[in-house]
N, C-alpha and C. Protein backbone atom coordinates (compact mmCIF):
# COMPACT_ATOMS: atom_id res chain seq x y z
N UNK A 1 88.77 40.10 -10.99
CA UNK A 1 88.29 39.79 -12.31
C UNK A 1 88.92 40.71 -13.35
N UNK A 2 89.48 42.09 -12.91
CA UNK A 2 89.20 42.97 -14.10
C UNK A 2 91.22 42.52 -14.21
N UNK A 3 92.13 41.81 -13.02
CA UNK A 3 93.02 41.45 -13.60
C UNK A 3 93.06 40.11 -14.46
N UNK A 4 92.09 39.59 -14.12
CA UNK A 4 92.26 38.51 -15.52
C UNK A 4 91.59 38.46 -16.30
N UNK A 5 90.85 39.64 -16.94
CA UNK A 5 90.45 40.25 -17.92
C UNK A 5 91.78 40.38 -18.72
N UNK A 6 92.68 41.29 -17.98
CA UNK A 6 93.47 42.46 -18.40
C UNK A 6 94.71 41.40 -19.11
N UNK A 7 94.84 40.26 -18.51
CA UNK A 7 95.60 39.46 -18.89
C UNK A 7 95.64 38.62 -20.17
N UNK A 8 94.57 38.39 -20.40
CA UNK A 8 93.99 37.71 -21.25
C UNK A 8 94.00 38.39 -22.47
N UNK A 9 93.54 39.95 -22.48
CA UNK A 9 93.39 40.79 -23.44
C UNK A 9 94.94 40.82 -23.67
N UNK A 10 95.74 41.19 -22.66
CA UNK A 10 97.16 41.26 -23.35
C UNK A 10 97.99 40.03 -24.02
N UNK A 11 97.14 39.16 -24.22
CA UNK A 11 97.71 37.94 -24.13
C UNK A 11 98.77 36.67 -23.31
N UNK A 12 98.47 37.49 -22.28
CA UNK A 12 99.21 36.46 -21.10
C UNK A 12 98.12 35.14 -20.56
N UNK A 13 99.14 34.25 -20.51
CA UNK A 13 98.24 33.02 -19.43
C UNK A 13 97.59 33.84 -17.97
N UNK A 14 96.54 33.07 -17.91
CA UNK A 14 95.86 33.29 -16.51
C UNK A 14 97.02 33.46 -15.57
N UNK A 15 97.87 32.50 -14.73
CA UNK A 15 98.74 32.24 -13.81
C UNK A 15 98.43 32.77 -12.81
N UNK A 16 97.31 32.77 -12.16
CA UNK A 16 96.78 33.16 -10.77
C UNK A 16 96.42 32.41 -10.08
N UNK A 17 96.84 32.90 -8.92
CA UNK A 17 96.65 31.87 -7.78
C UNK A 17 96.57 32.33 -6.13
N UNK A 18 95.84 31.42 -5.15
CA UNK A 18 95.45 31.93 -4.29
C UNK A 18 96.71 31.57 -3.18
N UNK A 19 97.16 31.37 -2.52
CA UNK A 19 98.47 30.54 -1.37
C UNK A 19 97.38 31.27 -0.24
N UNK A 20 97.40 29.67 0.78
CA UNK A 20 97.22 29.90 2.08
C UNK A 20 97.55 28.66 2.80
N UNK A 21 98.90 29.02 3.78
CA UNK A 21 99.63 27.68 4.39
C UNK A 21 98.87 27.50 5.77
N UNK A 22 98.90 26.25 6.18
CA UNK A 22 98.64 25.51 7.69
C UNK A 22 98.53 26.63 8.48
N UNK A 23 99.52 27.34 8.67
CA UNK A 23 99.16 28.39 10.00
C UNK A 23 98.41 29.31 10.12
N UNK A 24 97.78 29.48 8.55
CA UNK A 24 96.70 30.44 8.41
C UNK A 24 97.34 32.09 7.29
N UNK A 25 98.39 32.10 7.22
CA UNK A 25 99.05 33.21 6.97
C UNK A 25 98.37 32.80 5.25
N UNK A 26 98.12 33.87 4.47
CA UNK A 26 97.22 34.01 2.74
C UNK A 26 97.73 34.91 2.29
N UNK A 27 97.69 34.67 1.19
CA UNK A 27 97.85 35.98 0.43
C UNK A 27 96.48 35.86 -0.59
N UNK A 28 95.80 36.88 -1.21
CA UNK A 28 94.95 36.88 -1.97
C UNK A 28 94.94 36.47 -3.42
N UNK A 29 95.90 37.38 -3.74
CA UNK A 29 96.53 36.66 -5.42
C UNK A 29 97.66 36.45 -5.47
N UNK A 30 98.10 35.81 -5.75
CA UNK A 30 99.70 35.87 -6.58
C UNK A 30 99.62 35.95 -8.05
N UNK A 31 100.38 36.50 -8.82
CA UNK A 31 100.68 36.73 -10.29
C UNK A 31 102.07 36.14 -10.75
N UNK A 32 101.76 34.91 -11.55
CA UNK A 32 102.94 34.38 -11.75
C UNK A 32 103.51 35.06 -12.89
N UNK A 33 105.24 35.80 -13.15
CA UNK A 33 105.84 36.09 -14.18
C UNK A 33 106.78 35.61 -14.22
N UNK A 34 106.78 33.60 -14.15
CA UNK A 34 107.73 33.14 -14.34
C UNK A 34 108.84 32.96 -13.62
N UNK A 35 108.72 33.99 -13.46
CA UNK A 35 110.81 33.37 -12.83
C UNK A 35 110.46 34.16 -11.23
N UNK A 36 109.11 35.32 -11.16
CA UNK A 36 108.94 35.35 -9.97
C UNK A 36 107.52 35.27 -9.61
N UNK A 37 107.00 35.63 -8.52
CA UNK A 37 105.50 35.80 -8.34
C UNK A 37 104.85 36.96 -7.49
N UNK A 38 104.18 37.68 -7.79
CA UNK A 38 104.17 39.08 -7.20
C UNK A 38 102.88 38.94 -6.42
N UNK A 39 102.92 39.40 -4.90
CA UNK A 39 101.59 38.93 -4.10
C UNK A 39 100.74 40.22 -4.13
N UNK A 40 99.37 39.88 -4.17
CA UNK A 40 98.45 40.95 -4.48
C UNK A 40 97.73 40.48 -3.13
N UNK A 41 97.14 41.68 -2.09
CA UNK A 41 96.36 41.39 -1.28
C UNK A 41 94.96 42.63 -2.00
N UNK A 42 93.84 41.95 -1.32
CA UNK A 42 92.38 42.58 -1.72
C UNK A 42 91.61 43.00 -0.58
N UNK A 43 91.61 44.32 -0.07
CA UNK A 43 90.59 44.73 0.87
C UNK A 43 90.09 45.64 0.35
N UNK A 44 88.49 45.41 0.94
CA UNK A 44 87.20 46.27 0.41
C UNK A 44 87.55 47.82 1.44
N UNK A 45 88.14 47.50 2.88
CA UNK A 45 88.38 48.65 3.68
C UNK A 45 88.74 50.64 2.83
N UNK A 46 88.12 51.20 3.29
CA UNK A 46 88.43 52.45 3.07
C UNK A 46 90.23 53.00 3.96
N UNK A 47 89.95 52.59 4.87
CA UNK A 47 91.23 53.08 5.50
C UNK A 47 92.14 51.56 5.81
N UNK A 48 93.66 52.25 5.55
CA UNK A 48 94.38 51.31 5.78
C UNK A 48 94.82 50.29 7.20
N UNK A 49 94.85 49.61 7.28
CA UNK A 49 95.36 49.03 8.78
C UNK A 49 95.92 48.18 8.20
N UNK A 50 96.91 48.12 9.64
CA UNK A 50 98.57 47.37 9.58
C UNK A 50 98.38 46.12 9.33
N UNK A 51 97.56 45.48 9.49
CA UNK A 51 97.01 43.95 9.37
C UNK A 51 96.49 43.20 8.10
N UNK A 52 96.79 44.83 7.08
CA UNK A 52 96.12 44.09 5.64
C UNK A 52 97.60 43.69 5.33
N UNK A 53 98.99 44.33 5.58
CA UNK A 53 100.29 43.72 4.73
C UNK A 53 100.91 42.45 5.53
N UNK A 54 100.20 41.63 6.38
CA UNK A 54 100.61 41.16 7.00
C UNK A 54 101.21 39.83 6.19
N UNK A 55 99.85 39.10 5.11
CA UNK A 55 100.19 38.42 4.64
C UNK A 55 101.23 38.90 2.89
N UNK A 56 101.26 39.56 2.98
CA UNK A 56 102.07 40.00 1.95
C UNK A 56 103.69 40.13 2.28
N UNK A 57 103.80 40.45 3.93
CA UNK A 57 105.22 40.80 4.59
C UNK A 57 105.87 39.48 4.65
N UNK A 58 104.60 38.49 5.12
CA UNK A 58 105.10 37.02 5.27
C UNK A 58 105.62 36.03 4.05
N UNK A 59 104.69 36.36 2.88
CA UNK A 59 105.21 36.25 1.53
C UNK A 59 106.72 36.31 1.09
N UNK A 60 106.96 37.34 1.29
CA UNK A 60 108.02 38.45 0.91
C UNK A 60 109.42 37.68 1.60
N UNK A 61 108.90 37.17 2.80
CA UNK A 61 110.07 36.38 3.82
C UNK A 61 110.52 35.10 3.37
N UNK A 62 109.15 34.40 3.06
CA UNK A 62 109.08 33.21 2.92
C UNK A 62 109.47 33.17 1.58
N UNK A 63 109.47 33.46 0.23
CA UNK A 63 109.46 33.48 -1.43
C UNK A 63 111.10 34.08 -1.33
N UNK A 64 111.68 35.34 -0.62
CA UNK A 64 113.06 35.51 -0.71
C UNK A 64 113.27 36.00 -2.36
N UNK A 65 114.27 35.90 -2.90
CA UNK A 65 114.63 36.50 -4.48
C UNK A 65 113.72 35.93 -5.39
N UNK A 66 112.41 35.02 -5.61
CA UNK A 66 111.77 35.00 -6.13
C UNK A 66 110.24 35.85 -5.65
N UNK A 67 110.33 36.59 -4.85
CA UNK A 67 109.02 37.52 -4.61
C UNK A 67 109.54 38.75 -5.66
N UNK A 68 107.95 38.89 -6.03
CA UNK A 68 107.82 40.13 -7.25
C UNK A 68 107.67 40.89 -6.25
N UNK A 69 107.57 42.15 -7.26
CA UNK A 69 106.60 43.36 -6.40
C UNK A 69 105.11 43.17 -5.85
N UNK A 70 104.96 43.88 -4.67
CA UNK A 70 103.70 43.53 -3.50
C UNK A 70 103.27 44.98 -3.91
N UNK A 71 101.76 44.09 -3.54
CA UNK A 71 100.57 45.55 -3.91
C UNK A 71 99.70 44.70 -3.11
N UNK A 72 99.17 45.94 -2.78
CA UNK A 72 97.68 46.40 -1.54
C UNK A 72 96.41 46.71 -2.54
N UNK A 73 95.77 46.12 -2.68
CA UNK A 73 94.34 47.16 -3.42
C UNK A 73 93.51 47.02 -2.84
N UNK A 74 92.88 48.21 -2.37
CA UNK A 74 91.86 48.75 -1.73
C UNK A 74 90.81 49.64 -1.98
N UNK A 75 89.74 49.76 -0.58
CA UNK A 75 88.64 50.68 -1.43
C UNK A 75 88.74 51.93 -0.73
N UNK A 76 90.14 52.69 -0.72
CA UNK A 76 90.52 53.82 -0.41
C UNK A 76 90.51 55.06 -1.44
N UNK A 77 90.67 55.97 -1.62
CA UNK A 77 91.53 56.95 -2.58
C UNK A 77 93.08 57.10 -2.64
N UNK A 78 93.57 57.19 -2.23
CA UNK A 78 95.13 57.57 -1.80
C UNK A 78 95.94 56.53 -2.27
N UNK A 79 96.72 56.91 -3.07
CA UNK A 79 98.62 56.04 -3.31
C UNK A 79 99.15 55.86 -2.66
N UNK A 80 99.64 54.90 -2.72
CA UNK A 80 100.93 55.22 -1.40
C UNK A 80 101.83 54.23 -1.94
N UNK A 81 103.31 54.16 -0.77
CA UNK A 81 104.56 53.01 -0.97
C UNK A 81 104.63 53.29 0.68
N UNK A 82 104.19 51.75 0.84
CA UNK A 82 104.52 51.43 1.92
C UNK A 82 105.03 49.98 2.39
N UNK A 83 106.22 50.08 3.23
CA UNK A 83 107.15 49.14 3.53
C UNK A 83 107.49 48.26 2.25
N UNK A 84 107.32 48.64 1.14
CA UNK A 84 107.98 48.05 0.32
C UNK A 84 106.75 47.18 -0.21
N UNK A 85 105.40 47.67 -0.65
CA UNK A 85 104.27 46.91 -0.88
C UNK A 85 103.70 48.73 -1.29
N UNK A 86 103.41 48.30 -2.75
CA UNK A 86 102.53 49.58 -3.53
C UNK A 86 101.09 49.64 -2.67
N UNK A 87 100.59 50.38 -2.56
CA UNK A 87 99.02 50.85 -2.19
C UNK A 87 98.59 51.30 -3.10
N UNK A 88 97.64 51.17 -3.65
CA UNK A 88 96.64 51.26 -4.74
C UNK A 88 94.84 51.31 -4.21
N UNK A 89 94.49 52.23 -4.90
CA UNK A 89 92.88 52.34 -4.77
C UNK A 89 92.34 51.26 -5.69
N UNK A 90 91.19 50.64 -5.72
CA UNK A 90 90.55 49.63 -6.48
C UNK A 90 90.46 50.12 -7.77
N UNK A 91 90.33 51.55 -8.12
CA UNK A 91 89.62 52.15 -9.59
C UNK A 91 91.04 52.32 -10.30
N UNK A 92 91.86 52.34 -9.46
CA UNK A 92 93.59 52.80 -10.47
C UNK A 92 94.35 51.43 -10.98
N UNK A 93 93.51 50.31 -10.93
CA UNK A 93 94.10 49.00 -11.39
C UNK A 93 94.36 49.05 -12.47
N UNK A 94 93.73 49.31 -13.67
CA UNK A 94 93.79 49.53 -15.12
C UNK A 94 94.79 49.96 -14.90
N UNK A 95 95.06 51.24 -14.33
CA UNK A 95 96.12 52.59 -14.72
C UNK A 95 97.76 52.21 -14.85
N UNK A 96 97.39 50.78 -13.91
CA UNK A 96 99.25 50.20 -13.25
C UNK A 96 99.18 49.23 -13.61
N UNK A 97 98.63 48.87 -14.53
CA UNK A 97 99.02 47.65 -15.28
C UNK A 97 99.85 46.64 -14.49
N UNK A 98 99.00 45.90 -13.27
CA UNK A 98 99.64 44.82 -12.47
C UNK A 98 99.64 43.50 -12.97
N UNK A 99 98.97 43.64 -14.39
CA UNK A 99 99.44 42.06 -14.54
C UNK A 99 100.49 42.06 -15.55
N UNK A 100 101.35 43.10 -15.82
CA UNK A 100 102.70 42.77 -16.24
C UNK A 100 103.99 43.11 -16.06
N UNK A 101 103.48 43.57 -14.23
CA UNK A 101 104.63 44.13 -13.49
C UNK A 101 105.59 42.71 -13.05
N UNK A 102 107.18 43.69 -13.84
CA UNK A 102 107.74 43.00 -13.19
C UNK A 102 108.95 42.92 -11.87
């Protein structure tokens, strides 16, 4: 919610959206900026496991030169860059302005 708050206030279109194909593989959000789409996954988890970038890795394969930048948000503390997918705590969303990363 508080990214399509954030969107709105900046004056961007909504352009959110959920993807989840036949085999089961999801991603939580996508953020459309047009020419790409950047996958956002959402876990409430405190600690990370390998199984939250799963659908974000598959994204990333499948989308090719139109995948944006990938982000993790979670209910951790800690930053991170991992495998090429930002980690983010739930409270630092404001701070990274993800709905106009491009």
């Amino acid at each position: 919610m508080r990214i399509l708050k954030a969107r709105y206030n900046a004056g961007e279109t909504s352009n959110l959206y959920y993807w989840r194909d036949r085999s089961g593989h999801e991603v939580d959000l996508l953020i459309d900026h047009g020419s790409h789409l950047s996958p956002l996954e959402i876990k409430s988890g405190q600690t990370i496991n390998k199984g939250y970038f799963k659908g974000l890795e598959f994204w990333q394969k499948l989308a090719g030169k139109t995948a944006g930048k990938a982000w993790l948000v979670y209910g951790g503390d800690s930053r991170q860059m991992r495998s090429d997918v930002t980690v983010l705590p739930w409270h630092e969303i404001n701070s990274e302005r993800i709905v106009m990363t491009v």
